[in-house]
Protein backbone atom coordinates (compact mmCIF):
# COMPACT_ATOMS: atom_id res chain seq x y z
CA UNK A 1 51.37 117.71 62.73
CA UNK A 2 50.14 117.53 59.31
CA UNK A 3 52.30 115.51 56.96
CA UNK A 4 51.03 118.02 53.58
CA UNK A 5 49.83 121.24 53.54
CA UNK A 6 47.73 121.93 50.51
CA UNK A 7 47.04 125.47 49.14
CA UNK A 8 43.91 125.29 46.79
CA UNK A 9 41.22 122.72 47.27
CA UNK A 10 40.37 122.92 42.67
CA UNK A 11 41.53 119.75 40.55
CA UNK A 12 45.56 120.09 41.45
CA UNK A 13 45.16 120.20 44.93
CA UNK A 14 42.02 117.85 45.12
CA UNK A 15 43.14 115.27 43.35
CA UNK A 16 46.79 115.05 45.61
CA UNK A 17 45.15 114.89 48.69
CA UNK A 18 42.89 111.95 47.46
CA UNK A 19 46.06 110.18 46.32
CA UNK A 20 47.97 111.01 49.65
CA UNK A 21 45.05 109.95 52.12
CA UNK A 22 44.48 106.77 50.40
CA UNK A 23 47.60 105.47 49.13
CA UNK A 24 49.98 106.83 51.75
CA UNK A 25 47.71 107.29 54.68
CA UNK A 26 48.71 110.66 54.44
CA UNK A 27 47.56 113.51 57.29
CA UNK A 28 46.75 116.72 54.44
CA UNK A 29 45.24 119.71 55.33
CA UNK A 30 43.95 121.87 52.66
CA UNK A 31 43.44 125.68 52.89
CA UNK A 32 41.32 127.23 50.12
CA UNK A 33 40.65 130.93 50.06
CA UNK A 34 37.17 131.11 48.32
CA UNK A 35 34.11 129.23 50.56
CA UNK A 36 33.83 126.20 48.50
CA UNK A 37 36.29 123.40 46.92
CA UNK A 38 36.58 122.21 43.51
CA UNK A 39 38.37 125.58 41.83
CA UNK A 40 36.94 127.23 39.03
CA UNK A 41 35.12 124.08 38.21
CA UNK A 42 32.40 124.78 41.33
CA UNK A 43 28.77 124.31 40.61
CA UNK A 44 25.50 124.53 42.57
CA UNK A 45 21.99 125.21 42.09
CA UNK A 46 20.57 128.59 41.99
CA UNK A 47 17.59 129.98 43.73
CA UNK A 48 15.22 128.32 40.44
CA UNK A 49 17.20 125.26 41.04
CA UNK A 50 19.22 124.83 37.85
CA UNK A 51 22.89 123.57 38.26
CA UNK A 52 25.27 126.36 36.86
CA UNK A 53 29.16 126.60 36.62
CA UNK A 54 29.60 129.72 38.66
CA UNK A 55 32.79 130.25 36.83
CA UNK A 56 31.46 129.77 33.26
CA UNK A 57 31.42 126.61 31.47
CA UNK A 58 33.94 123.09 32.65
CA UNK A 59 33.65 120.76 29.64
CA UNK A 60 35.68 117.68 30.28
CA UNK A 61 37.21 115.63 27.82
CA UNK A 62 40.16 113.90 27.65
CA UNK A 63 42.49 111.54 25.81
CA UNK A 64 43.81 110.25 28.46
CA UNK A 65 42.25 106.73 30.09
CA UNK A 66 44.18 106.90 33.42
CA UNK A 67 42.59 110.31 33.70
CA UNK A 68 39.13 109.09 33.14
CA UNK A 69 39.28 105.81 35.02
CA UNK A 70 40.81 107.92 37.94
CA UNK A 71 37.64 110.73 38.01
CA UNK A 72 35.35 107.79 37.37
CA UNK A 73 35.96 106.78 41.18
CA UNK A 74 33.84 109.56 42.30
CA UNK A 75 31.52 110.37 39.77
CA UNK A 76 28.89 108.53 37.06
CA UNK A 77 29.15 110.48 33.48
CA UNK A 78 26.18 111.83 31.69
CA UNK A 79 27.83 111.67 27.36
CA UNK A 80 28.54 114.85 26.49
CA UNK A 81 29.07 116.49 23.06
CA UNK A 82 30.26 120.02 22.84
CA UNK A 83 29.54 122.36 20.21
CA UNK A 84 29.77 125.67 19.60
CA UNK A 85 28.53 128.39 17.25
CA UNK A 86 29.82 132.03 16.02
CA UNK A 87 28.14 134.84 15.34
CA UNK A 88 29.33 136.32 12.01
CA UNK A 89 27.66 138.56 9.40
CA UNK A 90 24.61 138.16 10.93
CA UNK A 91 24.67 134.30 11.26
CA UNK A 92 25.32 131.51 13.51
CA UNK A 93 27.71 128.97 12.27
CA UNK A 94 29.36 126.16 13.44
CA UNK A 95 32.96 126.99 15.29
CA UNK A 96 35.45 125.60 14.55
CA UNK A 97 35.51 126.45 10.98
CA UNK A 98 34.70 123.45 8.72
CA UNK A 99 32.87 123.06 5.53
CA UNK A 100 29.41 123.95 6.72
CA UNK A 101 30.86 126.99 8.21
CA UNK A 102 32.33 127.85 5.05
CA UNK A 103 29.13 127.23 2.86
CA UNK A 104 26.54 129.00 5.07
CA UNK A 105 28.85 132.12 5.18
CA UNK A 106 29.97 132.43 1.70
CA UNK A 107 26.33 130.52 0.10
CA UNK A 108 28.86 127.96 -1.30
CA UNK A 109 28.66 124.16 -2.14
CA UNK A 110 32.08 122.85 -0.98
CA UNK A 111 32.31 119.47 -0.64
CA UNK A 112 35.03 117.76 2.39
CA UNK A 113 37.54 117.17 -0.82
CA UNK A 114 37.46 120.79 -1.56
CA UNK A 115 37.65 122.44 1.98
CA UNK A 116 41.96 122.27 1.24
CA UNK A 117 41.97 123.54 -2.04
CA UNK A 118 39.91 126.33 -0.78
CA UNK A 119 41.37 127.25 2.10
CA UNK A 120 45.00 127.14 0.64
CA UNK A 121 43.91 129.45 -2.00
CA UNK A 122 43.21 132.25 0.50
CA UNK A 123 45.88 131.37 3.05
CA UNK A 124 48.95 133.65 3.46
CA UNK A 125 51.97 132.25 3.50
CA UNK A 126 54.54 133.10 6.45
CA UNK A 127 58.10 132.10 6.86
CA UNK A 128 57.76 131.60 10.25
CA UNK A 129 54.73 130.45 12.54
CA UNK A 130 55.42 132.54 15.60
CA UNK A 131 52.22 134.49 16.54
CA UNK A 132 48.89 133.77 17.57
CA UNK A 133 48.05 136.06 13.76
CA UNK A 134 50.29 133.90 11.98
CA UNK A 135 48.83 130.32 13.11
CA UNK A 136 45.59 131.30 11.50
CA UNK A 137 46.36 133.72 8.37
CA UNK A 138 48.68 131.17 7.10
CA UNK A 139 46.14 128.81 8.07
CA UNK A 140 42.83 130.52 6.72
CA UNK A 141 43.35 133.81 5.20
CA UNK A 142 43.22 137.25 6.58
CA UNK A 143 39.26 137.14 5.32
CA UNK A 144 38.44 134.58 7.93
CA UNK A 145 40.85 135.46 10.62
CA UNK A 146 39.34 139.19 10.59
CA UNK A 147 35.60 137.11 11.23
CA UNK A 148 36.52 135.03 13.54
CA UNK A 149 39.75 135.52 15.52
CA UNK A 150 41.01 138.97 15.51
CA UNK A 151 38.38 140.87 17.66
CA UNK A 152 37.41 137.78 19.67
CA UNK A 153 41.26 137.36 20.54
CA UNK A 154 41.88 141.70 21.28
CA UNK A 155 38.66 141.35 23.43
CA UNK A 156 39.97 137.79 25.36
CA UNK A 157 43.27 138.71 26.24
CA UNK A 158 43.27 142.58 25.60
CA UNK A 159 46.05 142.09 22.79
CA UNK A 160 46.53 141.57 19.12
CA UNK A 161 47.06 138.41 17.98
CA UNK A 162 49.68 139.60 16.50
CA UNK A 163 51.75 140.36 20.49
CA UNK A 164 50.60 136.87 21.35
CA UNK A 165 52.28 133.26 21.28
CA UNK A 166 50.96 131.28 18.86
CA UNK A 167 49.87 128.40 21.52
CA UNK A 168 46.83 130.52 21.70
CA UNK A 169 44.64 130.31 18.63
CA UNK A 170 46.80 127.06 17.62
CA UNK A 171 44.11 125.60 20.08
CA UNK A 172 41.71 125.84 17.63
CA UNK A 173 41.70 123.22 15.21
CA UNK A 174 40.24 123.97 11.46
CA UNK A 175 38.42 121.19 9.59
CA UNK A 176 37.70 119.90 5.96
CA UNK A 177 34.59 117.71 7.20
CA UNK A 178 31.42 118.32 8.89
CA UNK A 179 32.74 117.21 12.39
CA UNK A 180 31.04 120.12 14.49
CA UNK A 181 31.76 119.12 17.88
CA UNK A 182 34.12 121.32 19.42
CA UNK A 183 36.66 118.46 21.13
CA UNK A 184 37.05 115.28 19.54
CA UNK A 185 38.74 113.52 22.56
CA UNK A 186 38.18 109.64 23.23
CA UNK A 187 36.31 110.65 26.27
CA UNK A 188 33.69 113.54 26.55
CA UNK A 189 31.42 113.50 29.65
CA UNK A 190 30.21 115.50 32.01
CA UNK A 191 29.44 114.52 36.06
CA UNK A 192 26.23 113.00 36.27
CA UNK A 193 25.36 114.89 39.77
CA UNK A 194 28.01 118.34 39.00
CA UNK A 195 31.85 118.85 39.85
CA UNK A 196 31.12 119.85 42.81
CA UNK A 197 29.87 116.42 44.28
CA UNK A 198 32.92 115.07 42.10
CA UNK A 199 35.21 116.72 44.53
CA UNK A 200 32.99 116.15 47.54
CA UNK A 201 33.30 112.38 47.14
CA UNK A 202 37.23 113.01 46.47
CA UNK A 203 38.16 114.97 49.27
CA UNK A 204 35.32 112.53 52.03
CA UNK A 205 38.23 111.20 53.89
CA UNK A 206 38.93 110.99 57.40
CA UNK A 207 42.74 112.17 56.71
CA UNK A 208 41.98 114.54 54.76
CA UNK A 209 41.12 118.29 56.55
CA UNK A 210 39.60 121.39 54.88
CA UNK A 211 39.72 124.78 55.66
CA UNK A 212 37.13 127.52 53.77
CA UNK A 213 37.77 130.81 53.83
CA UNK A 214 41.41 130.75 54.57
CA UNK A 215 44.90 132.03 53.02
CA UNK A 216 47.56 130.08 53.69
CA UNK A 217 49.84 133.62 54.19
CA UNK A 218 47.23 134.39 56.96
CA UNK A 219 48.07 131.18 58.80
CA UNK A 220 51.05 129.80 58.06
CA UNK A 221 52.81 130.51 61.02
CA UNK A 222 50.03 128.97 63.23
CA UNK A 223 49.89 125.40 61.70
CA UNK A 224 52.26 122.64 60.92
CA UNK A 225 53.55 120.56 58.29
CA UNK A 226 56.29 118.55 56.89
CA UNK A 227 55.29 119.44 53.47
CA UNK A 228 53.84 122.03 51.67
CA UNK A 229 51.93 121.81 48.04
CA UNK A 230 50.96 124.84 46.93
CA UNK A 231 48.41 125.69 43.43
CA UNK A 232 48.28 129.32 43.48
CA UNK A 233 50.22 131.78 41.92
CA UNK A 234 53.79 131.12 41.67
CA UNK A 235 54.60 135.05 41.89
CA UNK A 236 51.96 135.51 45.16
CA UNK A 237 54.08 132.25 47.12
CA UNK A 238 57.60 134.28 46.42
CA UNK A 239 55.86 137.70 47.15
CA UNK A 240 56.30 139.15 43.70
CA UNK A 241 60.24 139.53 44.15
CA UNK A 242 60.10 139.81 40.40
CA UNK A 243 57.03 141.59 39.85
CA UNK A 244 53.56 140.05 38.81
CA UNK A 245 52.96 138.09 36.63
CA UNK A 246 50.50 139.33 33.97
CA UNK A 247 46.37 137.26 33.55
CA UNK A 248 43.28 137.94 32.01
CA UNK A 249 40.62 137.48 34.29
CA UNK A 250 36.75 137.44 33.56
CA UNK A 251 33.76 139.00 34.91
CA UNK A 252 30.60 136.56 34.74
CA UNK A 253 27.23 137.94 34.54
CA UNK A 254 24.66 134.96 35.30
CA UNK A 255 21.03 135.17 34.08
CA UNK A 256 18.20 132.92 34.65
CA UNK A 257 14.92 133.02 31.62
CA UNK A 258 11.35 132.05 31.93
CA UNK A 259 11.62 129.90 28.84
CA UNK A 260 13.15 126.05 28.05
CA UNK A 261 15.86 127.56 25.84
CA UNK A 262 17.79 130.86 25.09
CA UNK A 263 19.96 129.31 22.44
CA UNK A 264 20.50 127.17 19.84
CA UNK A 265 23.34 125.88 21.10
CA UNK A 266 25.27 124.70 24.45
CA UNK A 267 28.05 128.03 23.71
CA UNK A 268 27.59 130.81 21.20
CA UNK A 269 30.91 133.10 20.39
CA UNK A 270 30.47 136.49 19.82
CA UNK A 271 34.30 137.66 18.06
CA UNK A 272 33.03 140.88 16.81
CA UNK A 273 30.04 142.60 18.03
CA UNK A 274 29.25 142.98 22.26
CA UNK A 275 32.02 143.21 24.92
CA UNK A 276 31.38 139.56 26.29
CA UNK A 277 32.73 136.71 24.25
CA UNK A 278 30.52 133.95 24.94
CA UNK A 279 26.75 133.14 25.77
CA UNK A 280 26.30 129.78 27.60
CA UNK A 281 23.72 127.78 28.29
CA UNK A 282 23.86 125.56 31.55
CA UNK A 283 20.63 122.93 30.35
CA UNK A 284 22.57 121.46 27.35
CA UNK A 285 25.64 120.82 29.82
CA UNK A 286 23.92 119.36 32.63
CA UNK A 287 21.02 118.04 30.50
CA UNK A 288 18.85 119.09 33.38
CA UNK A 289 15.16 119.14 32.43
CA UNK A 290 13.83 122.43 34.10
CA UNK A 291 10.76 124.81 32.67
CA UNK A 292 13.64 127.73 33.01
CA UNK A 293 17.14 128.47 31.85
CA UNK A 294 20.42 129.76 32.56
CA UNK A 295 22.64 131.36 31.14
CA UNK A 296 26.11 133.40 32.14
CA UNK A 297 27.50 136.18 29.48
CA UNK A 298 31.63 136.15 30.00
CA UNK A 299 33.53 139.83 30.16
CA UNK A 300 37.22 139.39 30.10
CA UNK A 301 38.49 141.90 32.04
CA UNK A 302 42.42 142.90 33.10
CA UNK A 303 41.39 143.21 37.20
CA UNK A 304 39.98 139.83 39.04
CA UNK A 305 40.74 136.68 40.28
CA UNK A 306 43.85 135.19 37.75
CA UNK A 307 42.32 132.94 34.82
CA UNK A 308 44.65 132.83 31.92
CA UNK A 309 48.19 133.06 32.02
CA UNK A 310 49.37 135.65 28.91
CA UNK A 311 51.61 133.77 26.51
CA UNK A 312 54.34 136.55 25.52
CA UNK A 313 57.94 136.01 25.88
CA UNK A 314 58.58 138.41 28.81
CA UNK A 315 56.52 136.64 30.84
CA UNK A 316 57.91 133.50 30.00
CA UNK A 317 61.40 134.96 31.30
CA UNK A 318 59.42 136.44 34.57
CA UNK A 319 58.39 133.27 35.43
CA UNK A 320 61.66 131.43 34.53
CA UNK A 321 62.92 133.50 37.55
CA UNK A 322 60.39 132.36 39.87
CA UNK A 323 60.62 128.88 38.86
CA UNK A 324 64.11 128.73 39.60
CA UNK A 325 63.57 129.85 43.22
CA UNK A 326 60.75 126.85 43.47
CA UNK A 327 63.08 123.85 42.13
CA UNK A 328 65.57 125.61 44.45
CA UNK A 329 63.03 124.74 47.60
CA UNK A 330 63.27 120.69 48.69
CA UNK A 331 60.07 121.27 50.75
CA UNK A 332 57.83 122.39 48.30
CA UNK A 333 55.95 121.40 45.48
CA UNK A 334 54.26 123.45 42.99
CA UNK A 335 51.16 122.21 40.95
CA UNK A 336 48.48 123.45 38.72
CA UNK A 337 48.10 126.29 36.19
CA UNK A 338 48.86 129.23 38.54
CA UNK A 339 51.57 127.82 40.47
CA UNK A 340 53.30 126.42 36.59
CA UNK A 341 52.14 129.54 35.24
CA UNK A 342 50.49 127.90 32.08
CA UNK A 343 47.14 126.85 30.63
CA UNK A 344 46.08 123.70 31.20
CA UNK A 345 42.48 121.84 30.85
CA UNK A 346 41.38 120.31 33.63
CA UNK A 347 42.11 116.43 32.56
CA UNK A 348 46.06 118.24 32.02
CA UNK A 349 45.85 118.81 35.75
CA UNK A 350 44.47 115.93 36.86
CA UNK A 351 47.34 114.12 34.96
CA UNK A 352 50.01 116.62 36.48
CA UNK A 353 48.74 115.86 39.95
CA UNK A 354 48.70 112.48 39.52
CA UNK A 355 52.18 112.52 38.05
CA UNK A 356 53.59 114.73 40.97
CA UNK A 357 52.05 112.17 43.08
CA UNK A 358 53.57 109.58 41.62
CA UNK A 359 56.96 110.88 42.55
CA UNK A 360 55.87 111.84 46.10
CA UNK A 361 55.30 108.09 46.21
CA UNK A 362 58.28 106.96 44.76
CA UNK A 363 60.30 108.95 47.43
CA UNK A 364 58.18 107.46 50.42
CA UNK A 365 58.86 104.13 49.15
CA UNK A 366 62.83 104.99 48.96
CA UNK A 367 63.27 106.32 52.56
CA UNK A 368 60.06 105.09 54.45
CA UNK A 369 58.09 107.72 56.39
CA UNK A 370 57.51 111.49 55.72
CA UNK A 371 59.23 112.64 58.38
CA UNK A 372 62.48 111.38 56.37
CA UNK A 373 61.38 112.05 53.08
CA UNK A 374 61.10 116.14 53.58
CA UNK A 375 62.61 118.41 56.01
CA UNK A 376 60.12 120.34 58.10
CA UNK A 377 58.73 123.20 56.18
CA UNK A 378 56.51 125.06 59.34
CA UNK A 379 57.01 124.25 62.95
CA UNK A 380 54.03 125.18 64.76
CA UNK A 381 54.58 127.53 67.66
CA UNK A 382 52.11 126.47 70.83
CA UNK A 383 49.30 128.20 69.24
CA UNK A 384 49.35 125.67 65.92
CA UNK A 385 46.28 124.49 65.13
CA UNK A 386 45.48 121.11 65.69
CA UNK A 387 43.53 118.55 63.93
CA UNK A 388 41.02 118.29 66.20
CA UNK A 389 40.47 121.92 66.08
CA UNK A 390 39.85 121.83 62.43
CA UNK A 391 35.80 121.51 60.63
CA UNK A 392 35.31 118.20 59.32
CA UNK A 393 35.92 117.61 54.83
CA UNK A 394 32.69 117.92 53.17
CA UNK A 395 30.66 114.65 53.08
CA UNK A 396 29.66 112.79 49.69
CA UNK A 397 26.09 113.81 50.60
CA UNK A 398 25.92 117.80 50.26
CA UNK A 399 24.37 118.40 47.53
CA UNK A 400 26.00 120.29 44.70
């Protein structure tokens, strides 16, 4: 018997079976639907053998030390600045919007002091900041949020900004200075080697069990656990008792080009013209010298795999509901943006698992074994599987 079952082998579920195996001496097994671990954050080297985020770009940065000192067990950092630029009127500037941004689009000479004055003279006021619209009109003006939000924002989530919470484009920081770097967190860094050997070094433990290619509803009858974490959908684990919950997805189209670079920059937004939203580049992530490039276009789409929970009230209530039947289960833990139905980065997850873990540990200390700390949550019938039965975890040497 397994003490944890684990549904999703991405950061959430990664980074608690780590904790388990190590700390606890935990048995987990993990069952992950897709073919490979590490989430939306997988990468690997294409057939020209340049390292690409299959699921478009994973830029980590974080404020958060623990966080970094924690990821730093099982991976060396390459520095890592992001930036991004917009296509508007027929020019690339930098995103987000700060004085240069402001000069090359209007052929102005604003100094940092006079970014403010500016920008309050073409704000519109509103009495209250409650959509996605208001954040950046009362913010920026309806000149600027036409260039760079509106269209970008209808093609991303298939809404107005105006029908969205305003958690989504308050995100996006606006700035007096020059500062063109997209994130100024304390730590910005990328994995030396790729995520995917990240999580290969996390999850090479002898406790820990993984299984490719599997959904947990397929199987869950056949193994068994005293515990079950589960990081998908919230709605999927309760069998949509209260209908589905409603994400934007994304269709990636990957390109590779005879040529050292495609772009001037690592990401290039495209708000108004094309139906993609972004152009990246994979070379200024991974810094990989290579005579060729890659690049993936992004489609956001309403059909596919779910990426982005949409912020509107109703679906805040819809998944309310569900949440109250998970707190209602002692035998169960839910972790991770699908199964807490929100957006998180990935250094937010990593903090959340480490959190939940934190409490896992807190009730082992308390009563002493797992077997006392949970109530069974799947008895295996005679057919379970087994441990021996199962492939081995990845090893620390496959490459990325």
């Amino acid at each position: 018997m397994f003490d944890f079952a684990i549904v999703g082998a991405g950061f959430a579920g990664s980074v608690l079976a780590e904790r388990l195996a190590t700390q606890l001496d935990a048995r987990v097994l993990i069952l992950e639907k897709r073919p490979h671990i590490a989430g939306n954050a997988y990468d690997y080297y294409n057939e020209d053998g340049l390292l690409v985020h299959k699921y478009g770009p994973h830029i980590f940065h974080t404020n958060a030390a623990k966080v970094f000192d924690y990821l730093s067990r099982f991976t060396a950092w390459r520095p890592y600045e992001h930036r991004v630029q917009a296509s508007v009127d027929g020019k690339l500037v930098p995103m987000p919007i700060n004085v240069d941004t402001l000069n090359q689009l209007y052929g102005m000479n604003l100094t940092c002091n006079d970014v403010e004055a500016f920008l309050a003279s073409v704000a519109e006021p509103r009495g209250a900041i409650v959509t996605s619209e208001d954040v950046v009109v009362s913010r920026v003006g309806r000149e600027l949020y036409t260039k760079f939000f509106r269209n970008y924002t209808r093609k991303q989530w298939g809404l107005d900004p105006s029908e969205l919470d305003a958690s989504v484009t308050a995100r996006v920081p606006i700035r007096s200075n020059r500062d063109d770097r997209y994130f100024t967190d304390q730590y910005q860094s990328m994995p030396l080697h790729g995520y995917t050997r990240m999580f290969e070094r996390m999850l090479d433990h002898p406790n820990i069990h993984v299984m490719l290619n599997t959904n947990y509803s397929d199987i869950q009858e056949e193994i068994s656990f005293r515990t079950l974490i589960f990081t998908g959908p919230i709605d999927e684990y309760f069998d949509y008792c209260y209908g589905r919950l409603p994400y934007r997805s994304l269709r990636f189209e990957h390109q590779t080009h005879d040529c050292k670079t495609f772009q001037p920059a690592a990401v290039v937004n495209y708000p108004n013209e094309h139906a993609y939203t972004r152009v990246t580049e994979f070379k200024y992530l991974t810094g990989q010298e290579h005579n060729k490039t890659s690049i993936v276009y992004e489609y956001p789409t309403s059909e596919g795999d779910p990426y982005y929970p949409v912020p509107q009230p109703q679906n805040a209530h819809m998944y309310a509901q569900y949440k109250a039947l998970a707190e209602a289960l002692p035998n169960v833990h839910f972790a991770g943006r699908l199964a807490t139905y929100k957006y998180y980065n990935m250094d937010q997850v990593v903090a959340q698992a480490l959190a939940l873990f934190a409490k896992i540990q807190d009730r082992f200390d308390e009563v002493g074994s797992f077997a006392m700390s949970r109530n069974v949550t799947s008895v295996g019938t005679e057919s379970a599987i087994a441990e021996s039965d199962l492939p081995s975890p990845p090893g620390a040497g496959r490459a990325a």
